[in-house]
Protein backbone atom coordinates (compact mmCIF):
# COMPACT_ATOMS: atom_id res chain seq x y z
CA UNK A 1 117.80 48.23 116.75
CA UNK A 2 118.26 45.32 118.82
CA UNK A 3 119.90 43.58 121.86
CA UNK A 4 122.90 41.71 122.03
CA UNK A 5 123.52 38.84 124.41
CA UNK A 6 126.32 39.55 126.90
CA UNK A 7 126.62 43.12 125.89
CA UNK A 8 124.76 45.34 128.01
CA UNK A 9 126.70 48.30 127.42
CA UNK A 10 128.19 50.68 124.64
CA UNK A 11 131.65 50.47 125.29
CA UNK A 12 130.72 46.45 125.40
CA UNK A 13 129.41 46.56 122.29
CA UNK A 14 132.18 48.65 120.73
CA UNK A 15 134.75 45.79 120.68
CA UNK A 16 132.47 44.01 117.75
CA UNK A 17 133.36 47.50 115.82
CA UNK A 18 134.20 46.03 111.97
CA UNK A 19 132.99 42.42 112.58
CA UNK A 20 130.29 40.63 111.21
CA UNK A 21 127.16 40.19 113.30
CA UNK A 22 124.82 36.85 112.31
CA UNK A 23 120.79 37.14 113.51
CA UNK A 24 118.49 33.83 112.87
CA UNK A 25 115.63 34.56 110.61
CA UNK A 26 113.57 32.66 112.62
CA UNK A 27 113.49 35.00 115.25
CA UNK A 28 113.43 38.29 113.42
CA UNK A 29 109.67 40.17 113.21
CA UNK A 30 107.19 38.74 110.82
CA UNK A 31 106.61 41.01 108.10
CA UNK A 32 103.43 42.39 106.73
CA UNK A 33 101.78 41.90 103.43
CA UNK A 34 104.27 44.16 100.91
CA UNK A 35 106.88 44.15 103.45
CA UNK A 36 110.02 42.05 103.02
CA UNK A 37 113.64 42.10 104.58
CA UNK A 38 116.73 43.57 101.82
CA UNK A 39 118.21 40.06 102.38
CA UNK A 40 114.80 38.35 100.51
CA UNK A 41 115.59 39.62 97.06
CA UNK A 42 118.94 37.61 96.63
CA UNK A 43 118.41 35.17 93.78
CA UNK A 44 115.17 36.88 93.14
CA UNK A 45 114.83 37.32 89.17
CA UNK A 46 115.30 41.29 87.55
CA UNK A 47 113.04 42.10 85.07
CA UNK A 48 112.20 45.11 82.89
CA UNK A 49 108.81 46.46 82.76
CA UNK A 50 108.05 44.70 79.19
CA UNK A 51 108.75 41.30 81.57
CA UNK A 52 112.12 40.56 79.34
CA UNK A 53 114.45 38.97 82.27
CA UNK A 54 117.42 40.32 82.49
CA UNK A 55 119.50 38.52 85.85
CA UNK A 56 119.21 37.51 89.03
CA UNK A 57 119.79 39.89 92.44
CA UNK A 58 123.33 38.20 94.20
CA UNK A 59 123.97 40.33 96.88
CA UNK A 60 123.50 44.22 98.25
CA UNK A 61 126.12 46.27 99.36
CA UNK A 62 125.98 49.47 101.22
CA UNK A 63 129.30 52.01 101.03
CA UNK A 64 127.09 54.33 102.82
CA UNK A 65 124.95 56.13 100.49
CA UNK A 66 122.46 53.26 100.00
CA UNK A 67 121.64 49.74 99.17
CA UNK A 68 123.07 48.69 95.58
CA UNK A 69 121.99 45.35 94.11
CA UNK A 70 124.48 43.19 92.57
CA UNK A 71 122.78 41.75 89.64
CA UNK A 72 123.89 38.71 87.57
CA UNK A 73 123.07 39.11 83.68
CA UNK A 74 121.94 35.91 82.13
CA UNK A 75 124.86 36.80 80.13
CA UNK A 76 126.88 36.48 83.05
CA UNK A 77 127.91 40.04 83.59
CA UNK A 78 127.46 42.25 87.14
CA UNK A 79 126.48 45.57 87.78
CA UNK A 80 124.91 47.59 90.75
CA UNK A 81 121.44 48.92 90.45
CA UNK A 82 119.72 51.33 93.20
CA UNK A 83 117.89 49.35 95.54
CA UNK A 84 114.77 51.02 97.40
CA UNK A 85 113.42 52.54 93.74
């Protein structure tokens, strides 16, 4: 949730329907110990539990059901893991 300068209505807002919408990190909540925002794990390092690294996070998508990672293989492959596990 949040505001939006010079929209103070729905039907306003509606009009940015499909666009991208930029915040600054500067201004966004602080977050507590543990806590961290989706957009801090790109280029954050995947490894499996035995600590053998595997890739790096690029980017997360949502199609709706979820947040996927995009990893990077050190072999230079990409797949989608579940985020939120």
């Amino acid at each position: 949730m949040g505001i939006l300068k010079n929209h103070t209505s729905r039907t306003s807002v509606e009009q940015l329907s499909g666009k991208k919408i930029f915040a600054n990190k500067k201004k966004l909540p602080k977050t507590k110990p543990g806590e961290f925002y989706i957009f801090d794990l790109i280029n954050c390092t995947v490894q499996l539990k035995d600590n053998k690294i595997i890739g790096q996070i690029k980017k997360i998508d949502n199609f709706g059901a979820g947040d996927l990672l995009n990893v990077k293989t050190i072999k230079g492959k990409d797949f989608y893991m579940v985020g939120g596990m």
